[in-house]
Protein backbone atom coordinates (compact mmCIF):
# COMPACT_ATOMS: atom_id res chain seq x y z
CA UNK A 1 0.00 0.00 0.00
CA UNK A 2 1.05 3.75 -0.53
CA UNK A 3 0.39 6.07 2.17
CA UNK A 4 0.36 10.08 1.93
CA UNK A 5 0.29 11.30 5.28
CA UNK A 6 0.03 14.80 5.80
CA UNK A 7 0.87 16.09 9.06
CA UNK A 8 1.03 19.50 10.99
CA UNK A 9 4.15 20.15 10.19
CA UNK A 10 5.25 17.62 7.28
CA UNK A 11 4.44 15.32 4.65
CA UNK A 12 5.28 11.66 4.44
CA UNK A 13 4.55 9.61 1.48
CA UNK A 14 5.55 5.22 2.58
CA UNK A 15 5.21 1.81 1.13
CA UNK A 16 3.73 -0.51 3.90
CA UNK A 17 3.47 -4.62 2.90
CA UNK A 18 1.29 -6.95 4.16
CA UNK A 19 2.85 -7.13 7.47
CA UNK A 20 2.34 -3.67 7.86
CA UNK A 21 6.19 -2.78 7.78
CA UNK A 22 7.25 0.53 6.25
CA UNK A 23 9.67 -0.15 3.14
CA UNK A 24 10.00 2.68 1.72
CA UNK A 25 9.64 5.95 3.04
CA UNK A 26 9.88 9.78 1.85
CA UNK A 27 9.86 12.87 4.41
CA UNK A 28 10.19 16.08 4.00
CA UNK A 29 9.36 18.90 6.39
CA UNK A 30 6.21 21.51 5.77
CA UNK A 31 5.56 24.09 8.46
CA UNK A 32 2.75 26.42 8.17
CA UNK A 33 3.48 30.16 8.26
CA UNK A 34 2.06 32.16 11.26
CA UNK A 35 2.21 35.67 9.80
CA UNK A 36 0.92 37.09 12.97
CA UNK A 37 -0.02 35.96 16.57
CA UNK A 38 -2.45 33.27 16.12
CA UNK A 39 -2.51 32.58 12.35
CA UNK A 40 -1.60 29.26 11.05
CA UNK A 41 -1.64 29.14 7.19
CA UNK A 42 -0.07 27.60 3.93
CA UNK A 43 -0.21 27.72 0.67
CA UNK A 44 -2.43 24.30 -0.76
CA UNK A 45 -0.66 24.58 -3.84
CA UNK A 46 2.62 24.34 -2.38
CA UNK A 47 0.99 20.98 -0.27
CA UNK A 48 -0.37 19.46 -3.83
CA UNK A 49 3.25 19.33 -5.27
CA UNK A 50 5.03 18.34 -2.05
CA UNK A 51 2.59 15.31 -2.06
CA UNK A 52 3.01 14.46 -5.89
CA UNK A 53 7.05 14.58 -5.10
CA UNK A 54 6.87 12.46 -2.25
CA UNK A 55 4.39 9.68 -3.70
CA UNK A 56 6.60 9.70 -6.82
CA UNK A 57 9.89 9.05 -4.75
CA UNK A 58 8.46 5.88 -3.11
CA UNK A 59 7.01 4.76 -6.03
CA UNK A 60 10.13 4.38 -7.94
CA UNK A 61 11.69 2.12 -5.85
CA UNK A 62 9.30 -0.59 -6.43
CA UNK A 63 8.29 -2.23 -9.44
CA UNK A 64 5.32 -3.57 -7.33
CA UNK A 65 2.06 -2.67 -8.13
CA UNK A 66 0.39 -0.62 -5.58
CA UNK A 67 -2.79 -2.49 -4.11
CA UNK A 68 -4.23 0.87 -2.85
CA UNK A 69 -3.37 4.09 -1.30
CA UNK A 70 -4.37 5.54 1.93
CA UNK A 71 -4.84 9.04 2.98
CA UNK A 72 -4.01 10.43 6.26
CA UNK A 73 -4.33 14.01 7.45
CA UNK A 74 -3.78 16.92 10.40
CA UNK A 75 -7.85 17.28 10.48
CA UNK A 76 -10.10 19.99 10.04
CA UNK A 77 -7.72 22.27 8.22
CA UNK A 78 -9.36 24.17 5.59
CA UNK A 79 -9.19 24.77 1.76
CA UNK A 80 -11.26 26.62 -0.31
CA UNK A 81 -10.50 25.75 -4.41
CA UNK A 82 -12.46 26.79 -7.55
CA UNK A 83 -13.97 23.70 -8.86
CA UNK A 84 -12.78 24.67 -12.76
CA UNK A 85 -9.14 25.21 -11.86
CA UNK A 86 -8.55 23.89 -9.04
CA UNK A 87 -7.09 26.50 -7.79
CA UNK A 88 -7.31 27.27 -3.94
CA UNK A 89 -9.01 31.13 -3.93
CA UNK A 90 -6.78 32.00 -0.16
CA UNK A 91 -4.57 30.24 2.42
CA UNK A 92 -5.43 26.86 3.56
CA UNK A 93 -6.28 27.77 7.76
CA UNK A 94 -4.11 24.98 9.61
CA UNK A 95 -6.59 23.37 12.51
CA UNK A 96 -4.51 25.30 15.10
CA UNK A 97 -5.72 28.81 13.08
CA UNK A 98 -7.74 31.01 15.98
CA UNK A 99 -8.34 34.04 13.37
CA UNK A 100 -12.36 33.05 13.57
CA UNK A 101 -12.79 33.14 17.71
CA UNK A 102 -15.09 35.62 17.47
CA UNK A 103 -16.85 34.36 14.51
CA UNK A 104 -17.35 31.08 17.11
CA UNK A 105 -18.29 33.13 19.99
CA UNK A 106 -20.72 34.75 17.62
CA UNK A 107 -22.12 31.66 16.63
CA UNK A 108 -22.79 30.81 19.87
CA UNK A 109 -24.75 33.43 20.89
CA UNK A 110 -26.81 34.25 17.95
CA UNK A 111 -27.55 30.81 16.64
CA UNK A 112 -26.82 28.59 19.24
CA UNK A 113 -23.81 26.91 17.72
CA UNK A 114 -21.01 25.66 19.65
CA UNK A 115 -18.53 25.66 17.24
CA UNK A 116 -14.40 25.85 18.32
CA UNK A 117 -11.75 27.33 15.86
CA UNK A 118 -9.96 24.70 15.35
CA UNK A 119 -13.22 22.95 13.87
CA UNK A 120 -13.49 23.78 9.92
CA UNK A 121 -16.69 25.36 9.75
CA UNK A 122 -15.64 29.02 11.08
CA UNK A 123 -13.13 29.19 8.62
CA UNK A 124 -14.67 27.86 5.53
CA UNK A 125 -17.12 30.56 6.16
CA UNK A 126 -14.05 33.27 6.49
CA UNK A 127 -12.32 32.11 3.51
CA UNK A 128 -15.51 32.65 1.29
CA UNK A 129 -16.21 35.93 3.51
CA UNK A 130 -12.66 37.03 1.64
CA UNK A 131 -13.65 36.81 -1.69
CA UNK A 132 -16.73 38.93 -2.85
CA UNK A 133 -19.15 36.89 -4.70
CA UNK A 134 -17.65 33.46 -3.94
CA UNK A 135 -20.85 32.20 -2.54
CA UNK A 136 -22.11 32.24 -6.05
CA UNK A 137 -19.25 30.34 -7.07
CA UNK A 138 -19.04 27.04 -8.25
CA UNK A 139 -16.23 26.47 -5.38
CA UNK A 140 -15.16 23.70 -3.28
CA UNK A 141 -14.62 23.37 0.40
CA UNK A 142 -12.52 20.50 1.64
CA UNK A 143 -10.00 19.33 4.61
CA UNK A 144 -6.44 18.25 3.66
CA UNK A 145 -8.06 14.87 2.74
CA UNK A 146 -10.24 16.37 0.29
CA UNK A 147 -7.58 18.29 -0.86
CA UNK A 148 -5.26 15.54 -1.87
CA UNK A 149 -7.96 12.76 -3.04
CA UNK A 150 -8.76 16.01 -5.43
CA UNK A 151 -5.23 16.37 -6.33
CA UNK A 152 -4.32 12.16 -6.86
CA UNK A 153 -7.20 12.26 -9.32
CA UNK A 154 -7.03 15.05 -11.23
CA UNK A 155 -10.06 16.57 -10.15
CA UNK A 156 -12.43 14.21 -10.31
CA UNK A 157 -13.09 13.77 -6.59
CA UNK A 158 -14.24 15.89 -4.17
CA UNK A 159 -14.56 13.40 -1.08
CA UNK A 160 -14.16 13.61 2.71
CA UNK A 161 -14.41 10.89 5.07
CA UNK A 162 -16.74 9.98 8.47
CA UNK A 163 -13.80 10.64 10.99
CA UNK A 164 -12.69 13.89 9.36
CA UNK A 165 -15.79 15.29 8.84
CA UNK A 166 -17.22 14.87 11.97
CA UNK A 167 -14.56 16.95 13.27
CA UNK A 168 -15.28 19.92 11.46
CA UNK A 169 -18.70 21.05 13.21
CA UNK A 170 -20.44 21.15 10.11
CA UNK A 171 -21.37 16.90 10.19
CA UNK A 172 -25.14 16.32 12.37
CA UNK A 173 -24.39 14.57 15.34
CA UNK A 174 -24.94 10.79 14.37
CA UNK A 175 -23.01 11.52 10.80
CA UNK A 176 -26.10 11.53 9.03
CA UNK A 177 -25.20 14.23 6.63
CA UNK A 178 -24.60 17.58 6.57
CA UNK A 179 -26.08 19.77 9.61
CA UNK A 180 -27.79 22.58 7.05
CA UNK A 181 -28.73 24.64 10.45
CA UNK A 182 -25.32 25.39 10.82
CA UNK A 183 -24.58 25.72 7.29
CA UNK A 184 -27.56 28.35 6.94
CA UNK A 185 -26.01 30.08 10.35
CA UNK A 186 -22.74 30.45 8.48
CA UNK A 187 -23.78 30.88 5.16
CA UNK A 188 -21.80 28.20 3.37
CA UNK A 189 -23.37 26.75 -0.07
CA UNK A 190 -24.14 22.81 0.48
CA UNK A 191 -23.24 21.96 -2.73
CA UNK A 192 -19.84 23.12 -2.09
CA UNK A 193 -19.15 20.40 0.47
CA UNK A 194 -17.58 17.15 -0.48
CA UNK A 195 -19.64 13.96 -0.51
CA UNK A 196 -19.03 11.57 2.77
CA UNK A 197 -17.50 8.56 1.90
CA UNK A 198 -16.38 5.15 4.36
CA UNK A 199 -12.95 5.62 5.60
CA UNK A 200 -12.18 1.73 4.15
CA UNK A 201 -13.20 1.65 0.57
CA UNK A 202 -12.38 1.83 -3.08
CA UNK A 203 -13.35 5.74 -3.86
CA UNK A 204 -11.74 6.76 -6.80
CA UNK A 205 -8.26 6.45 -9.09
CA UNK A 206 -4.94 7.92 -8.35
CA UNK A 207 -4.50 9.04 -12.43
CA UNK A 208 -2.22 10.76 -12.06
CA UNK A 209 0.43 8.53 -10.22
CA UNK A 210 2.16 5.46 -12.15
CA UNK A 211 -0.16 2.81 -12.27
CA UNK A 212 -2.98 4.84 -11.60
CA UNK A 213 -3.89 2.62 -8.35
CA UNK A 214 -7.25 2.93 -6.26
CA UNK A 215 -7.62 5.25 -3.76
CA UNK A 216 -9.11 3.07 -0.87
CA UNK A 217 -9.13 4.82 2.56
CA UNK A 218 -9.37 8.54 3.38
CA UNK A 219 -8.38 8.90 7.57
CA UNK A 220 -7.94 11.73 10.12
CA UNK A 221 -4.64 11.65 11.54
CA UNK A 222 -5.40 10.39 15.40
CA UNK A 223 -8.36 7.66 14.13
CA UNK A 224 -5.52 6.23 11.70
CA UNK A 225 -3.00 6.01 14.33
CA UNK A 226 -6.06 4.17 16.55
CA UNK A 227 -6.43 1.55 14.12
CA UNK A 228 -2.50 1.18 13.08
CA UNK A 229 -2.16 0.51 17.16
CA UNK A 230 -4.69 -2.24 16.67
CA UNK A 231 -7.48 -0.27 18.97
CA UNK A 232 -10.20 -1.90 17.31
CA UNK A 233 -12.37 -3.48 20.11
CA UNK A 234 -14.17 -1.36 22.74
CA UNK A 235 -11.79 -0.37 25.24
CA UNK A 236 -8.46 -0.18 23.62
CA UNK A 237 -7.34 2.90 23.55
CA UNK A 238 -3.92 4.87 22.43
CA UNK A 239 -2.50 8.37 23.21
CA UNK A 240 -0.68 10.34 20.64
CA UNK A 241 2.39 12.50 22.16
CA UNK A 242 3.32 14.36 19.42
CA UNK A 243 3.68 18.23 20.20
CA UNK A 244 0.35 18.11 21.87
CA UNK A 245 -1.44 14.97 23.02
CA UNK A 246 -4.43 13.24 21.79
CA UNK A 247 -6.46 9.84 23.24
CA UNK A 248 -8.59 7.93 21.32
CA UNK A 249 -10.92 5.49 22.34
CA UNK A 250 -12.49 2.55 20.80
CA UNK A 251 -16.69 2.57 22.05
CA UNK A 252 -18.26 0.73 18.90
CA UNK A 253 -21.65 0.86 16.81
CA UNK A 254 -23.88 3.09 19.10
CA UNK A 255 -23.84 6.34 17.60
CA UNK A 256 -23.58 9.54 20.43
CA UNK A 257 -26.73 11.31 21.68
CA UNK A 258 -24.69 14.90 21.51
CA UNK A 259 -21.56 15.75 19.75
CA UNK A 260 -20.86 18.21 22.15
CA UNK A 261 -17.80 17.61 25.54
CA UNK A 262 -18.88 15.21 27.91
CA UNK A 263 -18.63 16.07 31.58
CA UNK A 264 -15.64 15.22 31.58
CA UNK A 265 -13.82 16.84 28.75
CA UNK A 266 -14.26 14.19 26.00
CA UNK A 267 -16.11 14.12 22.83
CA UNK A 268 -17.36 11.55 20.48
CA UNK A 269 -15.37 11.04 17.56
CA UNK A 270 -16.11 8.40 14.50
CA UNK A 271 -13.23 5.85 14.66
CA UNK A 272 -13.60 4.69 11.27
CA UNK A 273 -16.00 3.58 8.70
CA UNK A 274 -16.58 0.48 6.45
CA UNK A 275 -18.85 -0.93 4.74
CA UNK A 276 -21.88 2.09 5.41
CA UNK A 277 -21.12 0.77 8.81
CA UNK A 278 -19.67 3.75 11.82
CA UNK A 279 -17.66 2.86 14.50
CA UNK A 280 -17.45 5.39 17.12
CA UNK A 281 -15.16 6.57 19.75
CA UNK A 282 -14.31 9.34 22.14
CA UNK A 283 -11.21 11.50 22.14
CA UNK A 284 -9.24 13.89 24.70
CA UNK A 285 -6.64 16.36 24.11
CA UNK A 286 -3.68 17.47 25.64
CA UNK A 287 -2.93 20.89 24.33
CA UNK A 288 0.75 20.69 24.78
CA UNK A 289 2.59 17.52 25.11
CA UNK A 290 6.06 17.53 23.49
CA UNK A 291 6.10 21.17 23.37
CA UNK A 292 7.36 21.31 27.09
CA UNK A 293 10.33 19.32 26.16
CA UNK A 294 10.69 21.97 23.05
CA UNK A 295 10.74 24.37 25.77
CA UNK A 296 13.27 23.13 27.61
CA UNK A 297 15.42 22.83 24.97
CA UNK A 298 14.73 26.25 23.20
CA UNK A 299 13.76 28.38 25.44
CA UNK A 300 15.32 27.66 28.72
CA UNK A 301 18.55 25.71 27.00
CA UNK A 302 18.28 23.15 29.64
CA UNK A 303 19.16 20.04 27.08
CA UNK A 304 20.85 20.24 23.66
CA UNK A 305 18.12 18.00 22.23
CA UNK A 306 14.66 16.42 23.33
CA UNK A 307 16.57 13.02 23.02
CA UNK A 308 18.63 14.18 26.03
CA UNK A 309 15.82 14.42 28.25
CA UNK A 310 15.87 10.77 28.65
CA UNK A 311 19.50 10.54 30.06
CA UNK A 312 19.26 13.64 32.31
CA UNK A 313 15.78 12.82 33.69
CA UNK A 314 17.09 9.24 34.50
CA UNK A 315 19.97 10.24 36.50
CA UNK A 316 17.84 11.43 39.29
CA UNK A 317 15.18 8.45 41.10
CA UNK A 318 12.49 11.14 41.74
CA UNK A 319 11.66 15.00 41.22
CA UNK A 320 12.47 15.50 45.21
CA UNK A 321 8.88 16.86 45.23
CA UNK A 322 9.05 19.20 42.12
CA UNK A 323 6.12 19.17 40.04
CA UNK A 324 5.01 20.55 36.72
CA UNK A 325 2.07 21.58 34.85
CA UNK A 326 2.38 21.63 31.52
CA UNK A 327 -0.25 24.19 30.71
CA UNK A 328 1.68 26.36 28.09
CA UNK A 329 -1.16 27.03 25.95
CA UNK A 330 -3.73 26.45 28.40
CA UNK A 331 -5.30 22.95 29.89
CA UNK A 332 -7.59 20.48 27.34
CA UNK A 333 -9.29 17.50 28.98
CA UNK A 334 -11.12 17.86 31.58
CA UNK A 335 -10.78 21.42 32.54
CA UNK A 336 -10.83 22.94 29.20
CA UNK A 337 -9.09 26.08 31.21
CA UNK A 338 -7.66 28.45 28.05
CA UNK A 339 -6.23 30.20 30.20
CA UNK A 340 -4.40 28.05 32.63
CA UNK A 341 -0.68 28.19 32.02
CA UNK A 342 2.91 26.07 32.46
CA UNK A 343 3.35 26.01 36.50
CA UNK A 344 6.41 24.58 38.29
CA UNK A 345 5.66 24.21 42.16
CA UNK A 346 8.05 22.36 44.82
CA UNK A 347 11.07 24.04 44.25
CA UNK A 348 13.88 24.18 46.69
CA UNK A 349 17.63 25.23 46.73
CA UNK A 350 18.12 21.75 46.10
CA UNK A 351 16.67 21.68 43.10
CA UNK A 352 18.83 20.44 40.01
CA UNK A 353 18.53 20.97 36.36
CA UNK A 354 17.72 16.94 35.91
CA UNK A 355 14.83 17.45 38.54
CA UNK A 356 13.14 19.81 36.78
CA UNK A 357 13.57 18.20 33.26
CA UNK A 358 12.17 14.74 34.87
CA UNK A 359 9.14 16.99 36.22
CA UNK A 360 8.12 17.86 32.76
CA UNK A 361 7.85 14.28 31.87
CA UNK A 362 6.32 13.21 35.05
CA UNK A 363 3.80 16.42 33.90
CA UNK A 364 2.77 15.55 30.83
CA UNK A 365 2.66 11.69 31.76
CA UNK A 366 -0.05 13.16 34.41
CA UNK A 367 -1.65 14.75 31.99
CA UNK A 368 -1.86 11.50 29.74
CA UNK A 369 -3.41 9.87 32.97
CA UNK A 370 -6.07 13.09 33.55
CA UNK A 371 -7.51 11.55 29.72
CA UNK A 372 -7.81 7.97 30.53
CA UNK A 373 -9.46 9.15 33.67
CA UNK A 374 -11.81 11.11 31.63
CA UNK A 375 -12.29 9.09 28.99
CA UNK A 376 -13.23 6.27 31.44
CA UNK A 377 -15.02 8.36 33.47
CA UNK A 378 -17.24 9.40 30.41
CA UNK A 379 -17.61 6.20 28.79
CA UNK A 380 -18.08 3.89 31.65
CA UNK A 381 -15.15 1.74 30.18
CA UNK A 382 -12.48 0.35 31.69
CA UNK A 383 -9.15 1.06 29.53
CA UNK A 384 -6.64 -1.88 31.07
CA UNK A 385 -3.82 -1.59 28.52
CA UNK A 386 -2.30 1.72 27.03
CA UNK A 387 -0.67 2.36 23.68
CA UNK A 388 1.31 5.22 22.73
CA UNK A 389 2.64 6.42 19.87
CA UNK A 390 4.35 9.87 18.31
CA UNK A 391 7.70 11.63 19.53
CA UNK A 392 7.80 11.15 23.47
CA UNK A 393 6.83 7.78 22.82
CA UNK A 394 10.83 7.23 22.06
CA UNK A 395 11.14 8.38 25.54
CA UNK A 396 11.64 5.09 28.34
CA UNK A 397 11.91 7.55 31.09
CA UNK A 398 8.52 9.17 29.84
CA UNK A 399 6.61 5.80 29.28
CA UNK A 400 7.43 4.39 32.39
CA UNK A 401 6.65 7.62 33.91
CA UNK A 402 3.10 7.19 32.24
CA UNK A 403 2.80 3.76 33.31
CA UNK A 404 3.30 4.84 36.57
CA UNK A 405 0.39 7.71 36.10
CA UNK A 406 -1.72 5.53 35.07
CA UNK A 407 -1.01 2.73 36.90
CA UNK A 408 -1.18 -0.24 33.78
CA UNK A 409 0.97 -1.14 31.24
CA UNK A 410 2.00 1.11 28.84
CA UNK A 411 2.32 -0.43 25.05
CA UNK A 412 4.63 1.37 22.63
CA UNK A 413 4.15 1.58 19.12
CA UNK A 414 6.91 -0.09 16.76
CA UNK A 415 6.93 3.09 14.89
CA UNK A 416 6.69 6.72 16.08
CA UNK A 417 4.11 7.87 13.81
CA UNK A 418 1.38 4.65 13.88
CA UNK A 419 -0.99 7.03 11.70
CA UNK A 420 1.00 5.29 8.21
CA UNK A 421 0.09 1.41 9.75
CA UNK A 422 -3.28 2.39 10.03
CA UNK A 423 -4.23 4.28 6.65
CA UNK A 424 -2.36 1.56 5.40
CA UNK A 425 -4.62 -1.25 6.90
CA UNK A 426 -7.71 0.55 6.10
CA UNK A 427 -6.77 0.92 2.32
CA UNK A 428 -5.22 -2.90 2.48
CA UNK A 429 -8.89 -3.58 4.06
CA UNK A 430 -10.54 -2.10 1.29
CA UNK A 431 -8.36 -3.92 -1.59
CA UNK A 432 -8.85 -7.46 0.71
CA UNK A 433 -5.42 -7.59 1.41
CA UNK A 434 -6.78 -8.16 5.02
CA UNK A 435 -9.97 -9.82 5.48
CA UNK A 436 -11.31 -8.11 8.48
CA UNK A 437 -10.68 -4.87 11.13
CA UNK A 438 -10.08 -7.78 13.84
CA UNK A 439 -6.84 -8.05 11.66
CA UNK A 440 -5.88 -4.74 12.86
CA UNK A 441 -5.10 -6.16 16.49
CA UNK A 442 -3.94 -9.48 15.31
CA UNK A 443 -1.08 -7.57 13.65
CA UNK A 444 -0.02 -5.38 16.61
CA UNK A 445 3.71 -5.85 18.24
CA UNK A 446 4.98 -3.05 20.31
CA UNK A 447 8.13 -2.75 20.29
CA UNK A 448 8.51 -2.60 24.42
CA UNK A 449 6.27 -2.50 27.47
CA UNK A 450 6.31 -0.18 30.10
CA UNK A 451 5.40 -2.04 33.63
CA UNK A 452 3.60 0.10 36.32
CA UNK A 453 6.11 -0.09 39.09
CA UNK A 454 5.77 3.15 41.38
CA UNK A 455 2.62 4.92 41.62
CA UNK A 456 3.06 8.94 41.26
CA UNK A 457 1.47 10.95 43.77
CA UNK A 458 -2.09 11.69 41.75
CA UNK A 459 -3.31 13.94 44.89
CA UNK A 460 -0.27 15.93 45.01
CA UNK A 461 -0.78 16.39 41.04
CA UNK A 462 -4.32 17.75 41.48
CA UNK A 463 -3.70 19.91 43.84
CA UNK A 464 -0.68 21.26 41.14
CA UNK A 465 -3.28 21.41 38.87
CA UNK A 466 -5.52 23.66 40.46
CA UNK A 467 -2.73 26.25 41.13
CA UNK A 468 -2.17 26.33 36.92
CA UNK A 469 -5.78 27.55 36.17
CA UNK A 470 -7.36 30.49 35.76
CA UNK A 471 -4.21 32.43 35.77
CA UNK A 472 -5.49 34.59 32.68
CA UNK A 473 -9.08 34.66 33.56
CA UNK A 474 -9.98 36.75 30.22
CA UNK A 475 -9.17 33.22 28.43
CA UNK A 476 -10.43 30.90 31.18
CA UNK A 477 -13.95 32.48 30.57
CA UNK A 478 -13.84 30.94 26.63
CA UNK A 479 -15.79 28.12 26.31
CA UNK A 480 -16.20 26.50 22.79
């Protein structure tokens, strides 16, 4: 299988076999711009021919036919292209975009919307508010899955699938279409919406690649890297700690009553689809995850590299009762606190550089354990295995940390970035190169396990906690 996966801040384009081992594999790095405080932009051109470079690369090592390509994606980023030309008419808005904040708290109060900006639907509407007349248009609005499904077959797709459209507020709650209240509220055209499709399934031809082989699963970044961990049954569940953090749980078939927060932080999330058949989940976020360790190696120049943090944190047995929050841009699940921020408590003379380094992982393995709490807590399941995948994952100190958070046994992914195993499965499920979704699990090795052995103080951490919040009460008053 061929993979495209498009992240926040790069593009990969991989070969994955039947055992679901990478064999070829072509990175390159592609940061948005932020021309001001709180913009996050590129230009979707500039994407199209990065992913056309990258698939081409991979694809000339092999003379293999491709059984199918998969598509994975940051989610809910936004492009607006003319259907004729394909030409995108401004900026694609990355997910982590807050230009439209008002536009959401507007929403909210005239129409009863609660819509975030990091959802798509705020900024599709901006995008056509930027071009006079483009709501006459015959204009397309799409996520970065859209985007390249559009691209791979020369125009003659305009798709999205269940799990990344039902992150983009614009989806009704049990993903039976498209929620026209909210499209009326915002003023975006219908027709220029992509059509739904299953994230497992044969949905069009890759033309313009050699070979010109099917395009079988379209996948949101964190749902891919659910399945490539093999969290297919209810209850498994995985965390992504990649610069922020993201868990994703497993429920199954029932569809969610709201597709608003839970009580306690989560939200319902389609896992994947196949077959006209949803399987749901729930999902919490960590706003800032590896970005602490980017801070201490930027910003404070306490290590050389995040790599380091592993040796230095390990030198010490314990924090000697330092403790971080790692609130930098505020606290996700469960408080959903904007305006919390980064606290370090406990500090004595005594305190060394290698205590406070191992106090950001202890942190942010904390954190990981304040989502399985609330995911649990929401869902009434019991989560007794943990898989992680993404940067920190490379991180022994940091796993066994979380195992200790969480007291259970903490599963690492063979790869860092499990989001290529699982578009790859889903497109390999759609071209029968695996027979069923049960396969998924079948095929998961970790590559170590992380033990519980010492539990961390979870009393002492809450009370940490409550110190971080409301420290800039102008943001902790937001509520999306």
């Amino acid at each position: 299988m061929l993979v495209i996966d498009v992240g926040t801040t790069s593009v990969r384009a991989a070969l994955v076999d039947e055992q679901l081992t990478i064999t070829a594999l072509a990175p390159r790095p592609f940061p948005p711009s932020s021309p001001s405080p709180g913009l996050v932009e590129f230009d979707a051109a500039d994407l199209a021919a990065l992913v056309l470079d990258v698939a081409g690369e991979v694809l000339a090592v092999t003379s293999e036919p491709v059984a199918g390509v998969g598509i994975t994606n940051q989610r809910a980023t936004t492009i607006v292209w003319d259907r004729a030309t394909g030409r995108p008419v401004g900026p694609a808005l990355g997910w982590q975009d807050l230009r439209t904040v008002i536009e959401c708290i507007t929403a909210k109060a005239e129409h009863g919307l609660a819509l975030a900006p990091n959802q798509t639907a705020t900024k599709a509407a901006w995008l056509l508010d930027q071009v006079e007349g483009s709501r006459k248009r015959d204009l397309c609005i799409g996520t970065v899955d859209s985007w390249v499904a559009w691209t791979l077959t020369g125009g003659s797709c305009h798709v999205t699938d269940h799990t990344n459209a039902a992150v983009t507020g614009l989806l009704a709650a049990d993903a039976s279409g498209w929620n026209q209240r909210a499209l009326d509220a915002l003023r975006i055209p219908a027709s220029m919406l992509p059509t739904v499709v299953d994230s497992s399934g044969v949905l069009g031809v890759a033309t313009v690649l050699d070979g010109a082989p099917p395009i079988a699963a379209l996948v949101g970044d964190q749902q891919a890297s659910l399945v490539g961990q093999g969290c297919v049954a209810p209850g498994r569940a995985k965390i992504t700690f990649g610069t922020g953090g993201m868990l994703d749980m497993c429920l199954g078939a029932d569809a969610p009553s709201s597709s608003q927060r839970s009580a306690n932080g989560t939200f319902p999330i389609v896992a994947w689809s196949a077959g006209g058949a949803l399987t749901w989940g729930v999902e919490g976020i960590m706003l800032s995850a590896g970005t602490n360790v980017e801070w201490l190696c930027d910003d404070l120049g306490l290590l050389a590299t995040s790599a380091e943090s592993h040796d230095v944190a390990s030198s010490v047995d314990t924090t000697d009762g330092a403790v971080y929050v790692p609130a930098l841009l505020g606290l996700g699940t469960p408080q959903w606190d904007y305006g919390a921020r980064g606290t370090l408590l406990g500090v004595t003379r005594g305190t060394t550089r290698a205590h406070v380094v191992r106090a950001v992982l202890e942190g942010v393995a904390h954190r990981g354990a304040d989502l399985v709490d609330a995911a649990e807590a929401d869902t009434g399941a019991s989560i007794d295995v943990l898989r992680v995948d993404g940067g920190m994952s490379a991180n022994p100190t940091f796993t066994q940390a979380l195992a200790d958070a969480t007291d259970r046994p903490v599963e690492v992914s063979p790869v860092v970035e499990a989001t290529t195993l699982g578009a790859a499965f889903l497109a390999g499920l759609a071209t029968e190169v695996f027979g069923d979704i049960a396969d998924a699990e079948a095929n998961w090795r970790p590559s170590r396990v992380a033990e519980p052995r010492t539990r961390l103080d979870r009393d002492v951490w809450r009370r940490a906690v409550e110190r971080s919040t409301g420290w800039i009460p102008e943001l902790s008053a937001l509520d999306f």
